[in-house]
C-alpha atoms as a PDB file:
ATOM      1  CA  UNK A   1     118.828  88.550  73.453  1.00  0.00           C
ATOM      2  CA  UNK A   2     116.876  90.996  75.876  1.00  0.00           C
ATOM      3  CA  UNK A   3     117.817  90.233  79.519  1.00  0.00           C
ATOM      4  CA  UNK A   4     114.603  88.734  81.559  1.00  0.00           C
ATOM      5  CA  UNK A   5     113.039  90.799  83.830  1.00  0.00           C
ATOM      6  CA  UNK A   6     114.061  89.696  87.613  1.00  0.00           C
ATOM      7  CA  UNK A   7     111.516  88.327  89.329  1.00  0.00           C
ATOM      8  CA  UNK A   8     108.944  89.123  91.482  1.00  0.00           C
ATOM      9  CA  UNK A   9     110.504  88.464  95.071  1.00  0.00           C
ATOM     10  CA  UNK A  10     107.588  87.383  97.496  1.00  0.00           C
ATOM     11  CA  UNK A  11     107.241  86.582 101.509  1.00  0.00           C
ATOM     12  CA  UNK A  12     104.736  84.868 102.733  1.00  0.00           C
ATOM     13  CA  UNK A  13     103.040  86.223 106.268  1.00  0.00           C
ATOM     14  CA  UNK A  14     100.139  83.572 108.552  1.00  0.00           C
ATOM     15  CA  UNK A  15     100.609  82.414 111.569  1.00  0.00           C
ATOM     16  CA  UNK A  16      99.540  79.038 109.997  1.00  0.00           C
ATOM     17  CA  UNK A  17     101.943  76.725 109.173  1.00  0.00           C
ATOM     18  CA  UNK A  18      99.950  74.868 107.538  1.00  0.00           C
ATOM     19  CA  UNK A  19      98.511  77.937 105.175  1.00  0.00           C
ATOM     20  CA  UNK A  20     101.835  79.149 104.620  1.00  0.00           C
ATOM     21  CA  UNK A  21     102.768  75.387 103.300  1.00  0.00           C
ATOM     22  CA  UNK A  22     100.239  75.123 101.228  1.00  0.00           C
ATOM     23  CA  UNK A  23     100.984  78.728  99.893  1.00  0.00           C
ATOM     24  CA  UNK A  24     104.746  77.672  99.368  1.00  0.00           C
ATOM     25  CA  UNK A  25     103.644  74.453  97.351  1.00  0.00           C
ATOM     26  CA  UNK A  26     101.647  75.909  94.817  1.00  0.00           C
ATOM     27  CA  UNK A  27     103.879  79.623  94.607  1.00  0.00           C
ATOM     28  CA  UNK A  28     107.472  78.261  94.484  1.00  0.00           C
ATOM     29  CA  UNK A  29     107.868  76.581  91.415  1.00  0.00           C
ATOM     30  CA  UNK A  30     105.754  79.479  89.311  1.00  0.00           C
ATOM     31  CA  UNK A  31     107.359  80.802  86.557  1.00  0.00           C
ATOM     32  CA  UNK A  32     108.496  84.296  87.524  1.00  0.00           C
ATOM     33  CA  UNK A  33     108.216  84.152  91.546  1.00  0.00           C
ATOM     34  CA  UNK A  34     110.817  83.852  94.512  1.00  0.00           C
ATOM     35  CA  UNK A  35     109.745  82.941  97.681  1.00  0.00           C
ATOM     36  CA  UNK A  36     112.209  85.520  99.385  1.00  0.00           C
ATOM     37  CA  UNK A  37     111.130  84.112 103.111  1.00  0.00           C
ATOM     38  CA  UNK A  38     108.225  83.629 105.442  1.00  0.00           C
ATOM     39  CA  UNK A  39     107.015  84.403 109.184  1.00  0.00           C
ATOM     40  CA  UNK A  40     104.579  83.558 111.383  1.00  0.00           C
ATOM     41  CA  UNK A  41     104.445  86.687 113.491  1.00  0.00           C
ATOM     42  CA  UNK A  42     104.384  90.260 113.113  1.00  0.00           C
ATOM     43  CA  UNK A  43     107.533  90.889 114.392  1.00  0.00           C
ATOM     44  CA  UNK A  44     109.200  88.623 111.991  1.00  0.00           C
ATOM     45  CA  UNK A  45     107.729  89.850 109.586  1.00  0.00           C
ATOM     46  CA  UNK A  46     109.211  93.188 109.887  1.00  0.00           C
ATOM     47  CA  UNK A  47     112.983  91.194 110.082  1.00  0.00           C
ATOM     48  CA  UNK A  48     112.179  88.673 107.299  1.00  0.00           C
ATOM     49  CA  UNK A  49     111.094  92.123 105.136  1.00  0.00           C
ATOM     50  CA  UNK A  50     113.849  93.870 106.050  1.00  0.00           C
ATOM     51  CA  UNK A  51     116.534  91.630 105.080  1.00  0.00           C
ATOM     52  CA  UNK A  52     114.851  90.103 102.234  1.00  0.00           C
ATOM     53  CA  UNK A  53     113.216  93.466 100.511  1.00  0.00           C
ATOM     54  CA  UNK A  54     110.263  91.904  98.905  1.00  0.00           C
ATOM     55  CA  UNK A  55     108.614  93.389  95.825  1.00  0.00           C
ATOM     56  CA  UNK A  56     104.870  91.740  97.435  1.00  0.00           C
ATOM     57  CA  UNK A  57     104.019  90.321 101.042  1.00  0.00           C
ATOM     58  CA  UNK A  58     100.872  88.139 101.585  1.00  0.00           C
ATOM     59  CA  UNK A  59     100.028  89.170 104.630  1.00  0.00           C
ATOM     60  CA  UNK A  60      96.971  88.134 106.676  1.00  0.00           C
ATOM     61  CA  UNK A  61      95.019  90.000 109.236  1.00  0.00           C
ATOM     62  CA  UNK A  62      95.371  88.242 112.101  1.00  0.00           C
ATOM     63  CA  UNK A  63      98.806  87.231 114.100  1.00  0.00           C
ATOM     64  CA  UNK A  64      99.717  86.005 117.778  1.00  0.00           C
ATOM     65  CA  UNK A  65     102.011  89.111 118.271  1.00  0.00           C
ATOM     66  CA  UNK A  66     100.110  92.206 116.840  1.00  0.00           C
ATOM     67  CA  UNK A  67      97.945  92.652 113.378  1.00  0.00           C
ATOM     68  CA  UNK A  68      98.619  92.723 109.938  1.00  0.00           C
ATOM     69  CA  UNK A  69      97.183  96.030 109.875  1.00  0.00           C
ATOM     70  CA  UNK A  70     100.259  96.996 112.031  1.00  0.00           C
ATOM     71  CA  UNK A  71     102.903  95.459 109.627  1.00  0.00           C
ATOM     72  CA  UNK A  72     101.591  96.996 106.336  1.00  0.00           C
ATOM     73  CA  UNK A  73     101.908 100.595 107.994  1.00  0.00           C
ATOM     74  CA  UNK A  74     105.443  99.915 109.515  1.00  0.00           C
ATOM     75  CA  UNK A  75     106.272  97.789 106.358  1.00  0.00           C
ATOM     76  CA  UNK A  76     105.310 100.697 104.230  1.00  0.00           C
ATOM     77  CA  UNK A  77     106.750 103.466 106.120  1.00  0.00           C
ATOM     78  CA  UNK A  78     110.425 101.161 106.071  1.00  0.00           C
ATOM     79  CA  UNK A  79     109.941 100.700 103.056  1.00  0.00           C
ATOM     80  CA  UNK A  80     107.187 102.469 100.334  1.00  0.00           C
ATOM     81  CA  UNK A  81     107.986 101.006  97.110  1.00  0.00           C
ATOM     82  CA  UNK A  82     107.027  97.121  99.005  1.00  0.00           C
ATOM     83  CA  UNK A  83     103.287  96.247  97.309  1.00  0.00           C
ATOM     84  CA  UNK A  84     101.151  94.921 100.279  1.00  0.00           C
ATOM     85  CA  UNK A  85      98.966  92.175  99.523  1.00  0.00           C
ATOM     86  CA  UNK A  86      96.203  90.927 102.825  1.00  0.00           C
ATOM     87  CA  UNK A  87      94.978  87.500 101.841  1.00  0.00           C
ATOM     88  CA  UNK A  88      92.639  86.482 104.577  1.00  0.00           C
ATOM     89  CA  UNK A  89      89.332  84.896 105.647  1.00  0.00           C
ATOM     90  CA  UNK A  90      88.074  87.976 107.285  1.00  0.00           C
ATOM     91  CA  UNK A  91      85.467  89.846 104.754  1.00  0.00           C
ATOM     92  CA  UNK A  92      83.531  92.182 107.114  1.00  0.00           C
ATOM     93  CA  UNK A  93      84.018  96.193 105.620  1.00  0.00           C
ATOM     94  CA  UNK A  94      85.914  97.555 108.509  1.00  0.00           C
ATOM     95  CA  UNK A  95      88.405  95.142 108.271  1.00  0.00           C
ATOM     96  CA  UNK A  96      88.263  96.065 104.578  1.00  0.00           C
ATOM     97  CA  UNK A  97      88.095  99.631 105.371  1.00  0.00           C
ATOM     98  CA  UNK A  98      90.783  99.864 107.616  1.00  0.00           C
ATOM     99  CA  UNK A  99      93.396  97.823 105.326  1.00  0.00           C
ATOM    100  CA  UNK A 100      92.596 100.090 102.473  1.00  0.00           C
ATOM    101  CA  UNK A 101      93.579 103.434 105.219  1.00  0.00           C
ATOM    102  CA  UNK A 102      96.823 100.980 106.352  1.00  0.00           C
ATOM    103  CA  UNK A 103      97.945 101.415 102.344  1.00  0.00           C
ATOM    104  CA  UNK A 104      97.550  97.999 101.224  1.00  0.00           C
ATOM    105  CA  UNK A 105      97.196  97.640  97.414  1.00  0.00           C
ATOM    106  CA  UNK A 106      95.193  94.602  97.819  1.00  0.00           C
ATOM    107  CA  UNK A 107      92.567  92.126  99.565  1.00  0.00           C
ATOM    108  CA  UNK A 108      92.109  88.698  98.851  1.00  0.00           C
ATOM    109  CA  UNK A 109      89.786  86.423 100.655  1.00  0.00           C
ATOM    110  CA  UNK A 110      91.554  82.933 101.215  1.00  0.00           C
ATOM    111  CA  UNK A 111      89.053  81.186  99.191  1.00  0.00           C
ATOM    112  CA  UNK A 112      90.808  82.713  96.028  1.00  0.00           C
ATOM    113  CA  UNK A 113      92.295  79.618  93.202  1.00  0.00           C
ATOM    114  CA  UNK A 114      95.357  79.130  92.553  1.00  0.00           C
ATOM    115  CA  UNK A 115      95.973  81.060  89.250  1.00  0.00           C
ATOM    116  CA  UNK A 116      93.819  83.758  90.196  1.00  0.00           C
ATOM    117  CA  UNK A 117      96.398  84.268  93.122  1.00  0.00           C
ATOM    118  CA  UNK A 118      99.456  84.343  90.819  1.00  0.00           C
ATOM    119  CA  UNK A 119      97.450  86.635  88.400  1.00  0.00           C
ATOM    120  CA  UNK A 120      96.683  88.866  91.703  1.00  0.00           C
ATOM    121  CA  UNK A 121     100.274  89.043  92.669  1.00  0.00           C
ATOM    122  CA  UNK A 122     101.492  89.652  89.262  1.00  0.00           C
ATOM    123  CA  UNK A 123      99.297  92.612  89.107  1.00  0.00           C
ATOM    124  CA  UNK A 124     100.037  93.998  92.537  1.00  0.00           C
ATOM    125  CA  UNK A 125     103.819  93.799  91.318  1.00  0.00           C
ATOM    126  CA  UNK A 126     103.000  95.642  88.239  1.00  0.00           C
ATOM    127  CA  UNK A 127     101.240  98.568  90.204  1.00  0.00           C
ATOM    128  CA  UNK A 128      97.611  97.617  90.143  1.00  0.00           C
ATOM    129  CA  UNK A 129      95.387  97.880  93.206  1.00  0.00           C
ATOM    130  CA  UNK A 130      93.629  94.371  93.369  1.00  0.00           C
ATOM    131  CA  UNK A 131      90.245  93.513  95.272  1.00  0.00           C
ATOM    132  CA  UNK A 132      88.872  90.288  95.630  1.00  0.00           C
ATOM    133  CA  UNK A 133      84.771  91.012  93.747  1.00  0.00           C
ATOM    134  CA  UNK A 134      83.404  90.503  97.088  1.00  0.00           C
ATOM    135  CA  UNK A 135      85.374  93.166  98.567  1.00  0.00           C
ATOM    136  CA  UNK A 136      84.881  95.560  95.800  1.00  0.00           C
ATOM    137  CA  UNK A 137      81.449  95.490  96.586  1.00  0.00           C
ATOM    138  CA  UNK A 138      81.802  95.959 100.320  1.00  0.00           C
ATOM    139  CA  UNK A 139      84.134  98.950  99.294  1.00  0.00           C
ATOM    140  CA  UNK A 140      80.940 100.846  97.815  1.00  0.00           C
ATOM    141  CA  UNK A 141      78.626  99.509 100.091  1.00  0.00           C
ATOM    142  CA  UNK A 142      80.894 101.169 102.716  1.00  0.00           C
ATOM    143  CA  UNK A 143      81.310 104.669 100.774  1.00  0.00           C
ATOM    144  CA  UNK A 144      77.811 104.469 100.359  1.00  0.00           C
ATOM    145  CA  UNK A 145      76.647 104.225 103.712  1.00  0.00           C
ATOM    146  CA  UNK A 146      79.662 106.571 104.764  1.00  0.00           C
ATOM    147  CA  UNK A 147      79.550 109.102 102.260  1.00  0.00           C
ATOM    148  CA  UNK A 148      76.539 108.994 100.366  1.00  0.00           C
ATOM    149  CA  UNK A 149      76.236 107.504  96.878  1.00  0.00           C
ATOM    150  CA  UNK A 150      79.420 108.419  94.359  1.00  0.00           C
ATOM    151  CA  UNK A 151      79.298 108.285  90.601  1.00  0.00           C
ATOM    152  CA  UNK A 152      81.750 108.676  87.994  1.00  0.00           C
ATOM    153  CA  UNK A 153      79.259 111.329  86.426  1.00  0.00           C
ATOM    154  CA  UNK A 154      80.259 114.264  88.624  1.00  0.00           C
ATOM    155  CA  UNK A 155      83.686 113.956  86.245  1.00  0.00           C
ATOM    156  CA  UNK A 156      85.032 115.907  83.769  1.00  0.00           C
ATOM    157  CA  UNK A 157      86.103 113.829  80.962  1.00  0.00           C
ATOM    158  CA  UNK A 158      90.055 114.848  81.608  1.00  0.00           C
ATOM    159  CA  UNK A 159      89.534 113.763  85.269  1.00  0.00           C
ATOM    160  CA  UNK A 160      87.947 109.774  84.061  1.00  0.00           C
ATOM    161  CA  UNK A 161      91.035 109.813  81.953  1.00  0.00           C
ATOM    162  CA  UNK A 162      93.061 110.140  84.854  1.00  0.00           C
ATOM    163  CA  UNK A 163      90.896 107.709  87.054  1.00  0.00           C
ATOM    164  CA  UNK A 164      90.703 105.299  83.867  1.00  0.00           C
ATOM    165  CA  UNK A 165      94.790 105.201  83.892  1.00  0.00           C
ATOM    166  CA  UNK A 166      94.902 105.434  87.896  1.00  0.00           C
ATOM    167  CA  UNK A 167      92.552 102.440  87.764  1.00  0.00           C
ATOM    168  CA  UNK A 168      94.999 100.180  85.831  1.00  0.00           C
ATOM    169  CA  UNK A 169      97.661 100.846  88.186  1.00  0.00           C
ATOM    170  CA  UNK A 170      99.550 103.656  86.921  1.00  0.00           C
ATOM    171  CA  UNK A 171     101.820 106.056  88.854  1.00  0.00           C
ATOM    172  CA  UNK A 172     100.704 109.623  88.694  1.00  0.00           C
ATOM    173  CA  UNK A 173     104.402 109.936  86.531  1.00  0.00           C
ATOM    174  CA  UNK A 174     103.131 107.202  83.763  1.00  0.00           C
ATOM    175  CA  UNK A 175     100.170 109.489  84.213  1.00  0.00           C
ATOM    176  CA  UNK A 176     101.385 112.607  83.549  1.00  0.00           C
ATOM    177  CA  UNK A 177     103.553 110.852  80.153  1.00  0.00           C
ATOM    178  CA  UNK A 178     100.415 109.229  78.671  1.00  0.00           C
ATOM    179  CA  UNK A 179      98.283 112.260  78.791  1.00  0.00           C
ATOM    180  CA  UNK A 180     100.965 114.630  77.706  1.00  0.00           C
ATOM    181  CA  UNK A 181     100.075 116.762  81.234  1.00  0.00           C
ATOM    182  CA  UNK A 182     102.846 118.090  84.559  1.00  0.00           C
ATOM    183  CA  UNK A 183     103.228 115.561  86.717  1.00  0.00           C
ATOM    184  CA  UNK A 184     101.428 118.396  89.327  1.00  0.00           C
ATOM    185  CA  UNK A 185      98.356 118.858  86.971  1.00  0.00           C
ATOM    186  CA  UNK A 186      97.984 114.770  87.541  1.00  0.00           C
ATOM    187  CA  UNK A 187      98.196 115.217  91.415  1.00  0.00           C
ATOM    188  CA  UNK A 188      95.559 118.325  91.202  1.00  0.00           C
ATOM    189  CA  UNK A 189      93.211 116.405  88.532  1.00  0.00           C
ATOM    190  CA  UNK A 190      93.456 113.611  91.255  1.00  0.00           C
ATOM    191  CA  UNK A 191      92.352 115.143  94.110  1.00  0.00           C
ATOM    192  CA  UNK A 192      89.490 116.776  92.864  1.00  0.00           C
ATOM    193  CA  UNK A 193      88.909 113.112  91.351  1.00  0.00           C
ATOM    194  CA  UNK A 194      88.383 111.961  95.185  1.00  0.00           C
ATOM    195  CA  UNK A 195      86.849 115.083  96.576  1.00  0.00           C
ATOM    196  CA  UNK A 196      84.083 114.509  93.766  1.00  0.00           C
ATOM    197  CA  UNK A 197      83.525 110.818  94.653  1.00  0.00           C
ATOM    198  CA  UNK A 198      83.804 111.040  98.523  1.00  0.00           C
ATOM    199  CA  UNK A 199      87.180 109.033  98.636  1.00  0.00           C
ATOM    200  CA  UNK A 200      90.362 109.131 100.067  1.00  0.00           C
ATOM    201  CA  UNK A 201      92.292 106.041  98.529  1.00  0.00           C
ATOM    202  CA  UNK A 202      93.037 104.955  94.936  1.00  0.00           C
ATOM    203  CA  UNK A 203      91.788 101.712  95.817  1.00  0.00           C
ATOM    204  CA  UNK A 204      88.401 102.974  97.085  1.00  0.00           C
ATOM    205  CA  UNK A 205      88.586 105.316  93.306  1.00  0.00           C
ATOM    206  CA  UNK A 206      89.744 102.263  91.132  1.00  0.00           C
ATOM    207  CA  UNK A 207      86.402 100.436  93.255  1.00  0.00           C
ATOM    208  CA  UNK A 208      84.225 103.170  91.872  1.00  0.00           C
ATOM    209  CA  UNK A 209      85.981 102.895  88.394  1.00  0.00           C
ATOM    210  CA  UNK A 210      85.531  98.850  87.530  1.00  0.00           C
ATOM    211  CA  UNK A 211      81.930  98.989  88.847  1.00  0.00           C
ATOM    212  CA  UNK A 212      80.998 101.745  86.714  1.00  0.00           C
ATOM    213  CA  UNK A 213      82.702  99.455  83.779  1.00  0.00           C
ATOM    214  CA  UNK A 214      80.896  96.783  84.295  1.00  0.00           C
ATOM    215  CA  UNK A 215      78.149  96.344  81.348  1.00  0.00           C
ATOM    216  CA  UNK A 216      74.285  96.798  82.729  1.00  0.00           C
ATOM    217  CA  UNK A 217      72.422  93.576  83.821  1.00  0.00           C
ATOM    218  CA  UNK A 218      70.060  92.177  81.190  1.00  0.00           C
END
């Protein structure tokens, strides 16, 4: 019998009580999930992650002590391999913007169902970059505006393989494997992947990747 695969420890970060109840009552009993601990503020958030090592953190934008910006980029520099989640009410693109530049790997808006959440952190575990559809679009909108418009076009057909595997959250290792390339000829292939489209995270890439998938209105 093949051992189970240990699961997904999560913390929980709003400086509502209330939120983080209701969070806790529909996440703790899912199939798969720990709730590893919780805070309120940024600075226990920091402790809380430290001692508990999370493999996600929901983390919202706003708390009394500092911002969640602030605890994904001290999170992530304690500790890189943590997958940072912001699930939040705040939709405007330079929040959006400036999560994506803090290294999250995701943005949820608050209004999100419950099994699209445990889908969302299931995915985020697994290595994919996850943006709620509303935010996807304010990611182009703001590359757009920003940097003019970007389409997958200006690729060679090597560098959308990359992007297509980058997109489904694959390391630039599983990368390298699946195409049968150095794990340097992935990192190269990648940055002229965001020099062509005017980017500067995989998020913002995997953005440009799922809208060019999506099939043309009728």
């Amino acid at each position: 019998m093949k051992p189970s695969h240990p699961p997904i420890r999560l913390v929980i970060v709003d400086d509502s009580g209330l939120v983080r109840a209701g969070l806790r009552a529909l996440l703790e009993d899912v199939p798969g999930l720990h709730l590893a601990g919780e805070a309120g503020t940024a600075a226990a958030a920091l402790e809380v992650c430290g001692r508990e090592k999370p493999d996600v953190v929901l983390l919202d934008l706003r708390l009394p002590d500092g911002t969640g910006l602030d605890v994904c980029r001290q999170l992530l520099k304690q500790r890189p391999d943590t997958r940072v989640v912001f699930l939040t009410s705040t939709d405007d693109e330079q929040a959006v913007d400036e999560a994506i530049r803090a290294g999250a790997h995701g943005y949820l808006l608050k209004d999100i169902n419950g099994p699209g959440l445990v889908q969302a952190i299931r995915a985020t575990a697994a290595g994919q970059s996850i943006l709620d559809p509303l935010i996807t679009a304010r990611v182009l909108n703001l590359m757009r505006t920003s940097g003019g418009p970007a389409t997958l076009a200006a690729l060679s057909p090597q560098e959308r393989r990359v992007l297509a595997l980058i997109a489904e959250g694959h390391t630039n290792k599983e990368v390298a494997t699946a195409l049968g390339l150095a794990e340097k000829t992935v990192k190269n292939y990648l940055s002229n992947v965001f020099e062509k489209l005017h980017v500067t995270r995989r998020a913002q890439a995997a953005a440009l990747y799922a809208r060019d998938q999506r099939p043309p209105k009728s």
